[in-house]
PDB file of N, CA and C in Angstrom:
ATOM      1  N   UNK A   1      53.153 -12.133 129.900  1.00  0.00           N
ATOM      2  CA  UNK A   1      52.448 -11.009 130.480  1.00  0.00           C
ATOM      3  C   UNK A   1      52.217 -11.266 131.971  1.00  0.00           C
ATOM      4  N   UNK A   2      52.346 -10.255 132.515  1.00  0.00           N
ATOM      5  CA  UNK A   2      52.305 -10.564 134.298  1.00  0.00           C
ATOM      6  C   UNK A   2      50.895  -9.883 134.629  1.00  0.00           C
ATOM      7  N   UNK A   3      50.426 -11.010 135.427  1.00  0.00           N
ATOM      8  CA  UNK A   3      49.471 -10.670 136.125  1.00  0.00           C
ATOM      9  C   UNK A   3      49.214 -10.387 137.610  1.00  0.00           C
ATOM     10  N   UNK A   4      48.328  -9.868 138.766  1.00  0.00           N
ATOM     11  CA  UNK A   4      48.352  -9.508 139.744  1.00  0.00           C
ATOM     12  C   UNK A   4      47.980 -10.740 140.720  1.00  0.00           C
ATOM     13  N   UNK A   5      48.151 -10.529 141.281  1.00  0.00           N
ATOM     14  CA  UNK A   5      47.892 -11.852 142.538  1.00  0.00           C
ATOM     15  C   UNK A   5      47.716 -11.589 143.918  1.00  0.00           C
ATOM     16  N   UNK A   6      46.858 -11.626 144.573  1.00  0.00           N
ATOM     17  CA  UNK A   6      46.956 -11.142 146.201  1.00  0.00           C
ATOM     18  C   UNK A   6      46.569 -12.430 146.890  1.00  0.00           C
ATOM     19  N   UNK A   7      48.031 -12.547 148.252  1.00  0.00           N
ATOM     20  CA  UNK A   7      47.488 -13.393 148.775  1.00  0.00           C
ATOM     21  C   UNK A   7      46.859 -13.302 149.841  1.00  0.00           C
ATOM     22  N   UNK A   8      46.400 -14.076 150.434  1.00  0.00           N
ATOM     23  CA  UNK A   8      45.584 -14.067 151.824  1.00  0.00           C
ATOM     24  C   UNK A   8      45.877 -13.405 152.814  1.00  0.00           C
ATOM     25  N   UNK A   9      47.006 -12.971 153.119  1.00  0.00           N
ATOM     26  CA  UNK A   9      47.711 -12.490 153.881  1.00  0.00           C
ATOM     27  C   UNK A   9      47.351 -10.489 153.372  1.00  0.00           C
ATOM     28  N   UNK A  10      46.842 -10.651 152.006  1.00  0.00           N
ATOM     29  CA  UNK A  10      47.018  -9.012 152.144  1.00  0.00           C
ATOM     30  C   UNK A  10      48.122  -8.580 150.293  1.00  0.00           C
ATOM     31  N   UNK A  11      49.150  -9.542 151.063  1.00  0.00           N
ATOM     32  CA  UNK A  11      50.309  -8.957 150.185  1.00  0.00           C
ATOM     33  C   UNK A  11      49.817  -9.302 148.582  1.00  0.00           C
ATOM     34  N   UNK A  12      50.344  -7.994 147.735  1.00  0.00           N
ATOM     35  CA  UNK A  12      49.953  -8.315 146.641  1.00  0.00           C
ATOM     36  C   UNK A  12      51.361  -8.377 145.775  1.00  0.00           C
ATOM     37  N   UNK A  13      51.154  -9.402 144.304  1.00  0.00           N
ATOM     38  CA  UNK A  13      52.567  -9.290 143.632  1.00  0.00           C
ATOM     39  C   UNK A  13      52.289  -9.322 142.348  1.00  0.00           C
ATOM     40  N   UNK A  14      52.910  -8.763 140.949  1.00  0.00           N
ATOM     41  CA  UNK A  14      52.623  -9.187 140.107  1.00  0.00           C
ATOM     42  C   UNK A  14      53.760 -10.147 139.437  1.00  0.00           C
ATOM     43  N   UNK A  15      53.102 -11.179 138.797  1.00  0.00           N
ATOM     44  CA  UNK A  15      54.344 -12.376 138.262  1.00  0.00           C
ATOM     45  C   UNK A  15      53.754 -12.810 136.823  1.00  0.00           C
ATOM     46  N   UNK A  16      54.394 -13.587 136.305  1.00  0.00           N
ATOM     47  CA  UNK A  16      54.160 -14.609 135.030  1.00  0.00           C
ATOM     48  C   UNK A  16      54.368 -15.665 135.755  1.00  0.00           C
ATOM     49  N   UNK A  17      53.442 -16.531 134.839  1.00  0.00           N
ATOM     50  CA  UNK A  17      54.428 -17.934 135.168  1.00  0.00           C
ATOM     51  C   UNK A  17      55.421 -18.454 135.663  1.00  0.00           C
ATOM     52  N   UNK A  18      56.732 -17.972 135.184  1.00  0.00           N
ATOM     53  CA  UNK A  18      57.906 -18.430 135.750  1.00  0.00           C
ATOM     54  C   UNK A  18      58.333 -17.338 136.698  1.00  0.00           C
ATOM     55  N   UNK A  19      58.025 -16.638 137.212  1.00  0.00           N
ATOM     56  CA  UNK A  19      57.985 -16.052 138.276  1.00  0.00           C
ATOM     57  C   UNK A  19      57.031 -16.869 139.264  1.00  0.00           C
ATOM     58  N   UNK A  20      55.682 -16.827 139.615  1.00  0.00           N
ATOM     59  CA  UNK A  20      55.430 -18.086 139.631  1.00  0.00           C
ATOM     60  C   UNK A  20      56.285 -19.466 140.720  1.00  0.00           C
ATOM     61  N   UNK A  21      56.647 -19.957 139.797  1.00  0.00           N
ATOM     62  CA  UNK A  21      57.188 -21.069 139.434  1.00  0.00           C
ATOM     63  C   UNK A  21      58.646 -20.983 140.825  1.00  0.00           C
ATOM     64  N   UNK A  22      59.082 -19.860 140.315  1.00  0.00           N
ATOM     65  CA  UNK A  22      60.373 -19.690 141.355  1.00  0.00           C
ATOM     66  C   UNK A  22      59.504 -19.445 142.528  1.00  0.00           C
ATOM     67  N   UNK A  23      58.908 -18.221 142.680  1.00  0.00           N
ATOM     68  CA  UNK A  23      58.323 -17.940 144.285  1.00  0.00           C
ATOM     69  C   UNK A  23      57.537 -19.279 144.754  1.00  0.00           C
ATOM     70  N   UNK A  24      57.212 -20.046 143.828  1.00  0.00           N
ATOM     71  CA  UNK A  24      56.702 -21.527 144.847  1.00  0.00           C
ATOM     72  C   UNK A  24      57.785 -22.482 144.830  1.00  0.00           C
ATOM     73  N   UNK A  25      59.154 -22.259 144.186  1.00  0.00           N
ATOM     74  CA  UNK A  25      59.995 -22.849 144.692  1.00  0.00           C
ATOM     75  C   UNK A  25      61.037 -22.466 146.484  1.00  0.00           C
ATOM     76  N   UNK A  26      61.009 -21.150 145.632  1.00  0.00           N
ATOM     77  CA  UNK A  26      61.274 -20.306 147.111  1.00  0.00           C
ATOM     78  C   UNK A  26      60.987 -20.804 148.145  1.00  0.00           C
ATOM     79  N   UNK A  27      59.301 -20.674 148.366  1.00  0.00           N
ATOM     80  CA  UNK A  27      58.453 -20.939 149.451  1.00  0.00           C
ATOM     81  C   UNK A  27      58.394 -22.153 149.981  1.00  0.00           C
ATOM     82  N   UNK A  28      58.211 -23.205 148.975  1.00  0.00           N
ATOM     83  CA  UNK A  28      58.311 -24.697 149.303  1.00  0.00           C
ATOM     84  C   UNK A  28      59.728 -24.806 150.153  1.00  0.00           C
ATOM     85  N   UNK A  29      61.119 -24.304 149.780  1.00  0.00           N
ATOM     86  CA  UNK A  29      62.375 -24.234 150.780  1.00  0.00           C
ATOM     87  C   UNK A  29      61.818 -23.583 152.472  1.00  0.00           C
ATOM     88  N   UNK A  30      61.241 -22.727 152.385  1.00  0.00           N
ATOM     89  CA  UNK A  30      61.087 -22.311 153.794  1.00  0.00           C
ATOM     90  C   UNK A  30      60.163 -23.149 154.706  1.00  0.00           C
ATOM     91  N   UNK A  31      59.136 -23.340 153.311  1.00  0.00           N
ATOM     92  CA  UNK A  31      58.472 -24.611 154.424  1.00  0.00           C
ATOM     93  C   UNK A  31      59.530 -25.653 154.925  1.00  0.00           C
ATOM     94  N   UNK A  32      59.819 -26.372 153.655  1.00  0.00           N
ATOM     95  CA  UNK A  32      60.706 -27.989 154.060  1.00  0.00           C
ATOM     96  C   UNK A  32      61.709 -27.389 155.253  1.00  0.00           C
ATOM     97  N   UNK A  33      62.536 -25.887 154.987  1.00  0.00           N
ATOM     98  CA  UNK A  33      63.562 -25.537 156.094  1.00  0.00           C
ATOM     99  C   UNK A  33      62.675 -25.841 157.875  1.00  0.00           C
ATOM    100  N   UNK A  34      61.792 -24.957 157.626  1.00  0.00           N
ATOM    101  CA  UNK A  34      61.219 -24.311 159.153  1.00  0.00           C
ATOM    102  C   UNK A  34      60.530 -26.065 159.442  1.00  0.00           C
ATOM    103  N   UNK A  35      60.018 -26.808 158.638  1.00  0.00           N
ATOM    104  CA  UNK A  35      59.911 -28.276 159.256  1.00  0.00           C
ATOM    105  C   UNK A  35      60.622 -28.890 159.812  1.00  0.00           C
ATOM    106  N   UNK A  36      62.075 -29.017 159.026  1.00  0.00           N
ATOM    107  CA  UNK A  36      62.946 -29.677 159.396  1.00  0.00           C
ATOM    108  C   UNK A  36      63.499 -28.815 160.972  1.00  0.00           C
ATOM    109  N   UNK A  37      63.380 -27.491 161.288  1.00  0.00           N
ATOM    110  CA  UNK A  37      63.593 -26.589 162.348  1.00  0.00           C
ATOM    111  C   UNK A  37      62.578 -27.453 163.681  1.00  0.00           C
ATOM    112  N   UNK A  38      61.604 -27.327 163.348  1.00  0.00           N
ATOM    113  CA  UNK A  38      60.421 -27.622 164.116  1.00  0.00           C
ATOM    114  C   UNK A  38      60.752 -29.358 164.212  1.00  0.00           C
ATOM    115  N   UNK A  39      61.501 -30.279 163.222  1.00  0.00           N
ATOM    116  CA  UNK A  39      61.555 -31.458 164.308  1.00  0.00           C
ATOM    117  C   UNK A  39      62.587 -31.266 164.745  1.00  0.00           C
ATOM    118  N   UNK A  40      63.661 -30.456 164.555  1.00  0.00           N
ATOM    119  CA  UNK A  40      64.799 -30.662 165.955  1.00  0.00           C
ATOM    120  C   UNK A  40      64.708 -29.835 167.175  1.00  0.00           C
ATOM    121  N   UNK A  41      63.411 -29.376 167.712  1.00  0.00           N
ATOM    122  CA  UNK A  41      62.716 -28.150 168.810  1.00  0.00           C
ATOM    123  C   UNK A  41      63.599 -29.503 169.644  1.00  0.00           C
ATOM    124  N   UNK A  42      63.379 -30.583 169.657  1.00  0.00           N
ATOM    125  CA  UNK A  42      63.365 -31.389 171.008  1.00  0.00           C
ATOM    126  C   UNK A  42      65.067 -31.624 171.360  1.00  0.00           C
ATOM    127  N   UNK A  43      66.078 -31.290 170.207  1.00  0.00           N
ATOM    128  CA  UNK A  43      67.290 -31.439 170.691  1.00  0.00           C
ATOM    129  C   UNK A  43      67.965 -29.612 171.727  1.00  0.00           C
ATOM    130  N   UNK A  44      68.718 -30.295 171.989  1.00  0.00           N
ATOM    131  CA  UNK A  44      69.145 -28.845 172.482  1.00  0.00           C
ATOM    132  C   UNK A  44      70.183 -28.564 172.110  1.00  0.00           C
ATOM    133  N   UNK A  45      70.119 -28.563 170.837  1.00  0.00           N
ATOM    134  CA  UNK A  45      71.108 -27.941 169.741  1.00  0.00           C
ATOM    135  C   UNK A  45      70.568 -26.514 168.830  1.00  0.00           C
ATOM    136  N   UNK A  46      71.398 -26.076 168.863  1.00  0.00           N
ATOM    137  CA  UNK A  46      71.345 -24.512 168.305  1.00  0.00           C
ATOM    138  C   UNK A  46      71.432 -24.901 166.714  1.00  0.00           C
ATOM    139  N   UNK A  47      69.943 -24.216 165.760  1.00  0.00           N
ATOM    140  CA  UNK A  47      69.914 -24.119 164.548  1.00  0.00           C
ATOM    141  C   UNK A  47      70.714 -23.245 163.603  1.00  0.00           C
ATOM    142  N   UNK A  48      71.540 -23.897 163.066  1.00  0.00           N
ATOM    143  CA  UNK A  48      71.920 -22.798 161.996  1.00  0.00           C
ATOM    144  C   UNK A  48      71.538 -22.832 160.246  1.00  0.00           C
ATOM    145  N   UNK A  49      70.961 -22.114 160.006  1.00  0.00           N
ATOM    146  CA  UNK A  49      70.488 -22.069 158.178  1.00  0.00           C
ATOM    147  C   UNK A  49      70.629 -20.948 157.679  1.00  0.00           C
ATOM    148  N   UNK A  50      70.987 -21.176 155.920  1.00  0.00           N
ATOM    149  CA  UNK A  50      70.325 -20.453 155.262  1.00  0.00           C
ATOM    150  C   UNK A  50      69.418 -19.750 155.729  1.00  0.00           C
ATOM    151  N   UNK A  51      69.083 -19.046 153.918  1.00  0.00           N
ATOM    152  CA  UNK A  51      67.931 -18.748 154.080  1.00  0.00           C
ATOM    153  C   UNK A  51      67.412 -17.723 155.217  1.00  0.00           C
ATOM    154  N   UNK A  52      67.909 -17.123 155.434  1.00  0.00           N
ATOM    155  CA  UNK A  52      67.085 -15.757 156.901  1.00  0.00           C
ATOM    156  C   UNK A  52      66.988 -16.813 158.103  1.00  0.00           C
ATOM    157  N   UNK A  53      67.429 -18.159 158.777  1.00  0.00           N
ATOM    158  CA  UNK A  53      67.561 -18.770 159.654  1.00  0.00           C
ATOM    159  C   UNK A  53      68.796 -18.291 160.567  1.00  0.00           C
ATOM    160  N   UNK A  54      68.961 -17.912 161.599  1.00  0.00           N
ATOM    161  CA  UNK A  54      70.262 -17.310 162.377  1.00  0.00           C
ATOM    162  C   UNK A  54      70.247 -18.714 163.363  1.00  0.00           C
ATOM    163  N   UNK A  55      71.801 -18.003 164.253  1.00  0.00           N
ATOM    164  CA  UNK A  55      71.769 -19.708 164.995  1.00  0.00           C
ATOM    165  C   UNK A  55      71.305 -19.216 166.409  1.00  0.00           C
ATOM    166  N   UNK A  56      69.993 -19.582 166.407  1.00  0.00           N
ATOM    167  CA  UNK A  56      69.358 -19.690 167.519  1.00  0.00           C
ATOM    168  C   UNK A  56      68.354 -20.603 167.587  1.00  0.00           C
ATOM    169  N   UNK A  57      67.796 -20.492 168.790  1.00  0.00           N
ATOM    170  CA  UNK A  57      66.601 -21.739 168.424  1.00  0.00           C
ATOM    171  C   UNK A  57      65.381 -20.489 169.008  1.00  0.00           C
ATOM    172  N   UNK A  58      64.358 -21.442 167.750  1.00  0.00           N
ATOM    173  CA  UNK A  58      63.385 -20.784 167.400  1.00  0.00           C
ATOM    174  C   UNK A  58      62.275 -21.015 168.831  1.00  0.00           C
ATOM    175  N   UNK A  59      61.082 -20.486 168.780  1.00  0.00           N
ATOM    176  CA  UNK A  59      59.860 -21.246 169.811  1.00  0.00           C
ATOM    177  C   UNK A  59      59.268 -22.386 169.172  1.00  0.00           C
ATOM    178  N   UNK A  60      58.515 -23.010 169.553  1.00  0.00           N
ATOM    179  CA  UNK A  60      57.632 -23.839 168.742  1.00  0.00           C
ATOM    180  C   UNK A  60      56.691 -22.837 167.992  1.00  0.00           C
ATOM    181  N   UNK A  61      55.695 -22.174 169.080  1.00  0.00           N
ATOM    182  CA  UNK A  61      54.631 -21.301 168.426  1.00  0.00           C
ATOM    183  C   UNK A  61      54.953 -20.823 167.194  1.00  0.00           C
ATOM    184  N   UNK A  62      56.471 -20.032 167.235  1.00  0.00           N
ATOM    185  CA  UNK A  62      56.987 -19.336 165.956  1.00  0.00           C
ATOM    186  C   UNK A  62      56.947 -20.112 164.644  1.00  0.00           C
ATOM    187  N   UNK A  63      57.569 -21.273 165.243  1.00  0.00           N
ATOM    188  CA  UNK A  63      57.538 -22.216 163.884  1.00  0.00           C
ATOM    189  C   UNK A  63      56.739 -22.706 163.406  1.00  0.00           C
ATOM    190  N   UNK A  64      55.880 -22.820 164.429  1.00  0.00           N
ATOM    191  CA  UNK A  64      54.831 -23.447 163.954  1.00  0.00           C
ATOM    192  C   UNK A  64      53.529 -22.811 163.068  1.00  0.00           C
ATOM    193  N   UNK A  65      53.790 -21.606 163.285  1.00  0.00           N
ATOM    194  CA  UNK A  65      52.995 -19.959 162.738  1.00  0.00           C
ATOM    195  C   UNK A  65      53.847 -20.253 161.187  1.00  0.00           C
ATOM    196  N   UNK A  66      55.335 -20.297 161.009  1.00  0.00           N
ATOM    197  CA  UNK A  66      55.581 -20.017 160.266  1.00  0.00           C
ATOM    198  C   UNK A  66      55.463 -21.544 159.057  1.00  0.00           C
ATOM    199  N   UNK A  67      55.403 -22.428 159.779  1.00  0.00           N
ATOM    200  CA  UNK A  67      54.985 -23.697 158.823  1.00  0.00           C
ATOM    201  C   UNK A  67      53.372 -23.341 158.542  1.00  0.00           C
ATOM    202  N   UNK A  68      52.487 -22.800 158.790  1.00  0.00           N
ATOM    203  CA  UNK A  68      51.141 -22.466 158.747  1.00  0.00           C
ATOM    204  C   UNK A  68      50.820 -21.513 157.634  1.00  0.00           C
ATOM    205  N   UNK A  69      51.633 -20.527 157.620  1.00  0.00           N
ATOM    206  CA  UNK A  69      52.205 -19.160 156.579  1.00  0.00           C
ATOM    207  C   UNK A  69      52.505 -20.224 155.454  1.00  0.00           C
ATOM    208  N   UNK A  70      53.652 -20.874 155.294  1.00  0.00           N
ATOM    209  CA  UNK A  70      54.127 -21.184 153.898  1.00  0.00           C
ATOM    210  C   UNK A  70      53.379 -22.279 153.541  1.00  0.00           C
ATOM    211  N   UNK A  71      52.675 -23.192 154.522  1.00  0.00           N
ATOM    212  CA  UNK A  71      51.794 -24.111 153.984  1.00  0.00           C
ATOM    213  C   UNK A  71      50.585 -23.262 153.312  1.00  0.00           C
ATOM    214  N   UNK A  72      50.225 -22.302 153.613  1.00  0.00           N
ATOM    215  CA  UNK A  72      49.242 -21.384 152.638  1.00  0.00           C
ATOM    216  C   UNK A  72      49.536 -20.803 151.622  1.00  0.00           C
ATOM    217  N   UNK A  73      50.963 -20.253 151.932  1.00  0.00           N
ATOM    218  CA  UNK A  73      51.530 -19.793 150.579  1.00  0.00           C
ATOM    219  C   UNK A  73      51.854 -20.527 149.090  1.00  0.00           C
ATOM    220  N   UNK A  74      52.096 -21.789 149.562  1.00  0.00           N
ATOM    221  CA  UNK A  74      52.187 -22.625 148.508  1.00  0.00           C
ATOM    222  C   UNK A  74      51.423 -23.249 148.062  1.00  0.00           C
ATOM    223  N   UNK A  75      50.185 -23.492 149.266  1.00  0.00           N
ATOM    224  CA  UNK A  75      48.667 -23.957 148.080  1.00  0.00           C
ATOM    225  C   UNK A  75      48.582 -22.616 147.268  1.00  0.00           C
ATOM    226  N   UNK A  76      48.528 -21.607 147.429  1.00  0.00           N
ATOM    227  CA  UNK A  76      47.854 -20.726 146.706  1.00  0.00           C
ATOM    228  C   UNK A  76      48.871 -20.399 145.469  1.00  0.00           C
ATOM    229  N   UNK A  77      49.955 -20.540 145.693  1.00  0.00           N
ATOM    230  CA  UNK A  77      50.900 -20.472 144.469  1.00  0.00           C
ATOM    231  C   UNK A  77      50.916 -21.428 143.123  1.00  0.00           C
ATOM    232  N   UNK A  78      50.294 -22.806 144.407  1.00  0.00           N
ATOM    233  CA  UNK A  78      50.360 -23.592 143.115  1.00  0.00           C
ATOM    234  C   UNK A  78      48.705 -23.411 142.400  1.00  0.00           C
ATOM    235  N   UNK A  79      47.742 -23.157 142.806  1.00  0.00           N
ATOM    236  CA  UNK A  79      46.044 -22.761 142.594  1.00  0.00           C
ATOM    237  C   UNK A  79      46.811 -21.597 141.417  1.00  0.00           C
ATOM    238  N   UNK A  80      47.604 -20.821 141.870  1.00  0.00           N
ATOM    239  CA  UNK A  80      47.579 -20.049 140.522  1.00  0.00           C
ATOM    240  C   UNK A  80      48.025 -20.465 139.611  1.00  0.00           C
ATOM    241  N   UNK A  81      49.180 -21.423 139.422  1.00  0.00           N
ATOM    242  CA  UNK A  81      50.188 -21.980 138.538  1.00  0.00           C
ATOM    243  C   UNK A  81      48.977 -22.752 137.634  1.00  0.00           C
ATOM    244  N   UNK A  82      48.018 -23.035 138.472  1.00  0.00           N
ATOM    245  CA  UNK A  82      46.855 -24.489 137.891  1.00  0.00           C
ATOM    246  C   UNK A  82      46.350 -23.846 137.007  1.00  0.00           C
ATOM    247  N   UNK A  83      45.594 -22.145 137.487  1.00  0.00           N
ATOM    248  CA  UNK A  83      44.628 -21.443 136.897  1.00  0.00           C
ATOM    249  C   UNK A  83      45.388 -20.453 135.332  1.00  0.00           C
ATOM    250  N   UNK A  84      46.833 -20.669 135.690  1.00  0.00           N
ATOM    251  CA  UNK A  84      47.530 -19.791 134.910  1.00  0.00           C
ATOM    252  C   UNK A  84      47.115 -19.563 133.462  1.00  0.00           C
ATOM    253  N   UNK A  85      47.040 -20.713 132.533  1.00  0.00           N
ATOM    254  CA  UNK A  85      46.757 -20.802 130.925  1.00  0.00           C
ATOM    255  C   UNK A  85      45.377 -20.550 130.588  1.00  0.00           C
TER     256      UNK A  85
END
């Protein structure tokens, strides 16, 4: 049975468990991606990824907004996964 979930941000979703389960797998990728983005700011090499990443290089601020975003998204994904049963 799926239940509702809103996160901090506003956005609301409804999932089960294994829904769940994938969207904090999802999310955990964009974090580990946009980290691994954010330690190569200092080369001056052009990023290319997956994932909605194009080959450009990002700002710091951006990335750093966006490591801030999925580091929230995934405490709260997993707080639900905890609270789920």
């Amino acid at each position: 049975m799926k239940k509702r979930y809103t996160f901090s941000t506003g956005e609301i979703i409804e999932a089960d468990l294994d829904d769940l389960r994938r969207l904090l797998a999802e999310n955990q990728q964009y974090l580990d991606n946009y980290q691994d983005v954010y330690c190569s700011l200092d080369d001056d090499d052009y990023v290319a990824r997956g994932n909605g990443f194009c080959d450009r290089k990002y700002s710091d601020d951006f990335i750093e907004g966006q490591i801030e975003k999925y580091e929230k998204r995934v405490k709260e994904i997993e707080g639900w996964i905890m609270k789920y049963s």
